[in-house]
Protein backbone atom coordinates (compact mmCIF):
# COMPACT_ATOMS: atom_id res chain seq x y z
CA UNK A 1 -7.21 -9.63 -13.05
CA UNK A 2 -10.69 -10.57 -11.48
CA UNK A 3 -12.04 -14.09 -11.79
CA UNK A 4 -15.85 -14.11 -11.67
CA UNK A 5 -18.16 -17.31 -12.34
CA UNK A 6 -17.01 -18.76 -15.51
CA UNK A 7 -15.38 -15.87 -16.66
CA UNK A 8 -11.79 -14.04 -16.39
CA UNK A 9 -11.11 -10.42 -16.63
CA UNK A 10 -7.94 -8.55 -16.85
CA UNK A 11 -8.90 -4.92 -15.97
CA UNK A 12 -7.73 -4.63 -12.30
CA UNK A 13 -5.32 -6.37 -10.39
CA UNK A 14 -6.59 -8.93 -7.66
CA UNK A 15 -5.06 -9.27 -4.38
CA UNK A 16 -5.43 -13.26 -4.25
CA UNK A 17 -3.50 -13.74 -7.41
CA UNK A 18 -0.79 -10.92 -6.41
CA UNK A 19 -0.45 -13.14 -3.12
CA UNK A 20 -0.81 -16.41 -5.16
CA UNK A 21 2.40 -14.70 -7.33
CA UNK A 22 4.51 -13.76 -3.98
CA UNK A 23 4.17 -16.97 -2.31
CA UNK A 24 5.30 -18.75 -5.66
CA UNK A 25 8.01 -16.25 -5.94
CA UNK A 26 9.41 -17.22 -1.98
CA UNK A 27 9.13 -21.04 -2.82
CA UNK A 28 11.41 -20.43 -6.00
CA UNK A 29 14.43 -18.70 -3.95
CA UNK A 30 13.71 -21.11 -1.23
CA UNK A 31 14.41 -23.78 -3.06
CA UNK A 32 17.50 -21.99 -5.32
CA UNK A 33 18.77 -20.14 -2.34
CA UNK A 34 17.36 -22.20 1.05
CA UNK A 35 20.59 -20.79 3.45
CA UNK A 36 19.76 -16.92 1.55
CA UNK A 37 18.19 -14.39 3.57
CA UNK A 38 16.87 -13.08 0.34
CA UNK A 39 14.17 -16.23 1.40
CA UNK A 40 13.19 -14.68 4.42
CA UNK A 41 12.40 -11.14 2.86
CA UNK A 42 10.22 -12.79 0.16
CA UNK A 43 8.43 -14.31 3.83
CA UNK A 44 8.19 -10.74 4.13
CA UNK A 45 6.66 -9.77 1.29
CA UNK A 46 4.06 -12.41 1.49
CA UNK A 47 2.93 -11.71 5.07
CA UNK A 48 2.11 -7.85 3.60
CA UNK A 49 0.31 -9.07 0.32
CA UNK A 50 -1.74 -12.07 3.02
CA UNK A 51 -2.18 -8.22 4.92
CA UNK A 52 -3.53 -6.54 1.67
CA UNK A 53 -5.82 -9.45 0.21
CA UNK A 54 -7.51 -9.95 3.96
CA UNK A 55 -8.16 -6.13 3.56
CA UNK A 56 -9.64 -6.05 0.54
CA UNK A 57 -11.39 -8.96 1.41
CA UNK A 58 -12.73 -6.95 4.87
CA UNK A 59 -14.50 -4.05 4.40
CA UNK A 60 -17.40 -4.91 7.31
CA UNK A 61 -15.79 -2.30 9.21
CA UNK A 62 -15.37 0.48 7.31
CA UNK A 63 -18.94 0.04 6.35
CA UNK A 64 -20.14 -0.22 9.63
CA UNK A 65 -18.22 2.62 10.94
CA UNK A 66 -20.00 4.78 7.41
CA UNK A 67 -23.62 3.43 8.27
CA UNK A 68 -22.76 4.21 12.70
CA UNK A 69 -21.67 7.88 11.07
CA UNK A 70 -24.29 8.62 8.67
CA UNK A 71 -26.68 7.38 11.97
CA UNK A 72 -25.16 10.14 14.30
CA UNK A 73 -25.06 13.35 11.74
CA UNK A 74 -28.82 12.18 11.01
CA UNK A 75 -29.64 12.59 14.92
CA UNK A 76 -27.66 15.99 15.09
CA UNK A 77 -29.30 17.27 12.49
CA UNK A 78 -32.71 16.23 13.62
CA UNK A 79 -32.19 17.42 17.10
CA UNK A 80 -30.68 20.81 15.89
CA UNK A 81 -33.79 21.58 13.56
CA UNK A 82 -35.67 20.71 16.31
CA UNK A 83 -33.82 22.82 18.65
CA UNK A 84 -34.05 25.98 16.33
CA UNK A 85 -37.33 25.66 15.61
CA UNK A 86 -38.44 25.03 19.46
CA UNK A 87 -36.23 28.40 20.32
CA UNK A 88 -37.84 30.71 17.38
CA UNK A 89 -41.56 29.07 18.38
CA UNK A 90 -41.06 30.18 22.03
CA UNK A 91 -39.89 33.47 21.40
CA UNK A 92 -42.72 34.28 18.98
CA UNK A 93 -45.07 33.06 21.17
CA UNK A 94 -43.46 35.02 23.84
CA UNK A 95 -43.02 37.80 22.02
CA UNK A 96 -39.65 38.20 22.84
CA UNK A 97 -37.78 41.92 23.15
CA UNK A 98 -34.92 42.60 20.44
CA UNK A 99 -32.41 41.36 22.27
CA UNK A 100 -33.90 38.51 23.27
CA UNK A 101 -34.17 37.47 19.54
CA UNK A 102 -30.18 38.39 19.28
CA UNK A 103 -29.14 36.19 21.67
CA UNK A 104 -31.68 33.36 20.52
CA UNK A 105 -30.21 34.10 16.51
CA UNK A 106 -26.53 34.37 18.41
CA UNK A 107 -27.43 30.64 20.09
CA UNK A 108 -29.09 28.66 17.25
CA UNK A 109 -25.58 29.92 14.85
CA UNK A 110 -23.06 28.51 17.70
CA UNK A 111 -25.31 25.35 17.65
CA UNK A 112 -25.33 25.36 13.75
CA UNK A 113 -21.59 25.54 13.34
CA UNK A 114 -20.91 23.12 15.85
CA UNK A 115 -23.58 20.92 14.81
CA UNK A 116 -21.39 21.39 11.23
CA UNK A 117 -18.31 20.71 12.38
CA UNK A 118 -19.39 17.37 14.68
CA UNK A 119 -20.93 16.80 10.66
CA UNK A 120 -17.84 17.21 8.75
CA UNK A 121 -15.77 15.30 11.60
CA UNK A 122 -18.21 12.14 11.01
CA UNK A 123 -18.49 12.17 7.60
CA UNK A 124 -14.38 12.18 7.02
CA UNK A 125 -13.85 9.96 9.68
CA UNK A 126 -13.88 6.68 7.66
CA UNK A 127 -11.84 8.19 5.04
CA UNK A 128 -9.64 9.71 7.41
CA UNK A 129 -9.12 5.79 9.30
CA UNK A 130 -8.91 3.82 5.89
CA UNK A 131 -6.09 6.33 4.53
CA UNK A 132 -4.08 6.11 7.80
CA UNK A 133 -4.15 2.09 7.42
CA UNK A 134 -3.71 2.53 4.35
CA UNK A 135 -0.42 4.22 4.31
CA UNK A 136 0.87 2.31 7.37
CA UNK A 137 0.67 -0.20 5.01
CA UNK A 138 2.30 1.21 1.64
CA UNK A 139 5.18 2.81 4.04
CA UNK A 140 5.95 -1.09 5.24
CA UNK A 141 6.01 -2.07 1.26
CA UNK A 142 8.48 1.21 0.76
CA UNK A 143 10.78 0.09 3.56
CA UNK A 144 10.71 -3.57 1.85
CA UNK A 145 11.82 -2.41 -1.51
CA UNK A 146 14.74 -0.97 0.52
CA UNK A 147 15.84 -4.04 2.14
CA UNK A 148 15.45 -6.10 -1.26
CA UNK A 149 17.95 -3.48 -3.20
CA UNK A 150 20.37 -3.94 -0.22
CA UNK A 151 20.33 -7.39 -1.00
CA UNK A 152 21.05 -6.81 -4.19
CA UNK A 153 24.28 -4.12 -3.26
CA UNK A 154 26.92 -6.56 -3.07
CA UNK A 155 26.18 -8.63 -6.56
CA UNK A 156 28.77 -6.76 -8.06
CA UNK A 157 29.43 -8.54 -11.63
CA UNK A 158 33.18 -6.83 -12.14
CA UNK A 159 34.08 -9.51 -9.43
CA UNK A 160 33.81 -12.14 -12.98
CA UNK A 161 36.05 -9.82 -14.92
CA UNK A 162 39.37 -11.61 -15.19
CA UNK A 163 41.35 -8.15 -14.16
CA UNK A 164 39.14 -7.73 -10.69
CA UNK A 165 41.61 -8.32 -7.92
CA UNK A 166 39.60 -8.55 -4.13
CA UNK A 167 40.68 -6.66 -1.73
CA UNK A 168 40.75 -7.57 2.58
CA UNK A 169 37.17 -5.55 2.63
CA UNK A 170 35.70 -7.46 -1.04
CA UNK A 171 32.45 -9.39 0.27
CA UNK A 172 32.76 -12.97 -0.59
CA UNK A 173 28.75 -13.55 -2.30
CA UNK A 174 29.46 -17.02 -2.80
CA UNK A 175 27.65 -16.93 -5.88
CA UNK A 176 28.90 -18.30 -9.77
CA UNK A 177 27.77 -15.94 -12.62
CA UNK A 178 24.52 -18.51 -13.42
CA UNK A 179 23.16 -18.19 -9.78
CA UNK A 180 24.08 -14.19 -9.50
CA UNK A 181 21.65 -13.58 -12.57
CA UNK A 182 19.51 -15.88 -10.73
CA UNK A 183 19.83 -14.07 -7.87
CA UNK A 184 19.51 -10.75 -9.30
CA UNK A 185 16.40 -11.92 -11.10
CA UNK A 186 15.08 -12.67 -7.86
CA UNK A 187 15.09 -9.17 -6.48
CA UNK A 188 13.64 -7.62 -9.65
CA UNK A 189 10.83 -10.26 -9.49
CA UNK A 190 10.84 -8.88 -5.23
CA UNK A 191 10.91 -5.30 -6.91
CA UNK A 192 8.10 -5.90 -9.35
CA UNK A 193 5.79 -7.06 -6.34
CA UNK A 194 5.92 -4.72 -3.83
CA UNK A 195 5.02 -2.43 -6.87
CA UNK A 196 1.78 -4.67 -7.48
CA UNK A 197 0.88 -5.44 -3.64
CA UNK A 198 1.06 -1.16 -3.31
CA UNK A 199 -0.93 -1.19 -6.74
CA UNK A 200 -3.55 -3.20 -5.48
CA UNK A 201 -4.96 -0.45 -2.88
CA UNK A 202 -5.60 1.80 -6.15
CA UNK A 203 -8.33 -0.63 -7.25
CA UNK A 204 -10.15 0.66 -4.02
CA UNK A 205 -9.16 4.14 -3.58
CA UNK A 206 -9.65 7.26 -4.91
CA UNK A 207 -7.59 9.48 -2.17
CA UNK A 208 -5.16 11.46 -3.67
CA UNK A 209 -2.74 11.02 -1.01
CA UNK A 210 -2.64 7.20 -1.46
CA UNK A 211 -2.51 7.36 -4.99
CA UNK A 212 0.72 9.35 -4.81
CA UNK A 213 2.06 7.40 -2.46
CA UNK A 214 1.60 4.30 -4.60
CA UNK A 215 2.82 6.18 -7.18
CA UNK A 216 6.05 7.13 -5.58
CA UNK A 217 6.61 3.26 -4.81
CA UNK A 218 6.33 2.34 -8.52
CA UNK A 219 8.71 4.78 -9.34
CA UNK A 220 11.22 3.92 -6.40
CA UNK A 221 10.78 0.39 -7.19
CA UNK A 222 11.38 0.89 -11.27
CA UNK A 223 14.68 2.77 -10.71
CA UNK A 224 16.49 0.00 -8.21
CA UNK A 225 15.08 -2.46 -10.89
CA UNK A 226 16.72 -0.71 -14.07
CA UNK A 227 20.14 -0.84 -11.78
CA UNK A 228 19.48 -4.48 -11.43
CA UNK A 229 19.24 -5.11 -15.15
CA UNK A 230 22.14 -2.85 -15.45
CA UNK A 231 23.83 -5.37 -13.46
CA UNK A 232 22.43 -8.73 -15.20
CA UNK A 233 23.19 -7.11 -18.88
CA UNK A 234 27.53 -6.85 -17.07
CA UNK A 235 27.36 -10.32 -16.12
CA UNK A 236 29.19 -13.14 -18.44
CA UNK A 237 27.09 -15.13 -20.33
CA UNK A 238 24.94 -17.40 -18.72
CA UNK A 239 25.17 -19.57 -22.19
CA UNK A 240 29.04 -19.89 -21.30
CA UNK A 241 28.62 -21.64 -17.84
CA UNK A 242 25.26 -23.70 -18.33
CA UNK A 243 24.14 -23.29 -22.16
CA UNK A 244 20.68 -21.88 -20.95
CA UNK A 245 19.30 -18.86 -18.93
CA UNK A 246 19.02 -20.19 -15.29
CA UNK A 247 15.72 -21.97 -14.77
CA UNK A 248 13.58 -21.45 -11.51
């Protein structure tokens, strides 16, 4: 979604409203859950979408470091042509033996390929610095996801069934059916996130390894959701405890 003067259009994802979404998000299991950890890794998530939105938001650098590069591969290549054609001018004016003219030809293609590979260097380097952020980035969002389906391990909805008998090593969650869902809801929300916060670099990428790293996360963050709603569809009724699906 992109909100220009007057207008609203839904045909990329912004990284102020995905940050406007995760902050909400961390002030509703704040308030539900205020002694959960759970609040803390929302925290979490909203420091790396603040991360992502000041990035999108900066791209000075990047551009600078692109103009500072194009600058430097225009000066080789000047000073190379003028190089070569310096060389060749003082050997024909010479008149230059044979083997002169093989070891000026030998010189001016060591400078060339040098010259090309100094070329190449500069002209990937911004790519090359904006990927590795880049996926510095999506790898912290991966490791998240982790942490939020380990929160989500122990909400084990047999523990309602009337035939579950705890054993010495049976985590006490502390939770009633109404607040697990709520709970559980949480995480998928968490889930759904990270998936939009990685999403978000897409809008300003095209490199193919950052696409399918993103990709991996949306797919790593869509299976540990479907066990979540695995989870929520085992619980008892909500309806049965408090007539109404648990509010925010």
């Amino acid at each position: 979604m992109v909100e220009g003067a007057g207008t609203v259009t839904y045909e990329r994802l912004d990284a102020d409203a995905v940050l406007a979404t995760a902050q909400r998000l961390q002030a509703r299991i704040g308030a539900r859950f205020p002694g959960r950890n759970l609040t803390r890794v929302a925290g979490q998530l909203v420091s790396v979408a603040s991360d992502v939105e000041k990035a999108a938001a900066r791209t000075v650098p990047i551009r600078v470091l692109r103009v500072l590069g194009l600058v430097a591969i225009s000066a080789l290549v000047v000073l190379t042509a003028v190089s070569v054609v310096a060389s060749v001018a003082e050997l024909a004016t010479s008149g230059g033996t044979t083997l002169s003219w093989l070891s000026a030809a030998e010189t001016i293609v060591n400078d060339i390929v040098y010259v090309g590979i100094a070329v190449v260097f500069l002209w990937l380097l911004p790519a090359h610095l904006e990927r590795r952020r880049i996926l510095g980035e999506l790898h912290r969002l991966r490791s998240l996801a982790h942490v939020i389906d380990m929160h989500q391990l122990t909400k084990d909805p047999e523990r309602f069934a009337s035939a579950f008998r705890p054993t010495a090593q049976t985590v006490e969650v502390g939770l009633s059916p109404i607040d697990m869902a709520s709970y559980l809801d949480y995480c998928s929300e968490l889930l759904a996130l990270v998936a939009k916060t990685a999403a978000v670099y897409a809008e300003r990428t095209t490199d193919p390894a950052v696409l399918a790293t993103i990709s991996d996360i949306e797919n790593l963050t869509s299976g540990m959701a479907r066990k979540i709603w695995q989870k929520l569809g085992l619980l008892p009724r909500v309806s049965s405890e408090a007539g109404v699906r648990p509010a925010d």
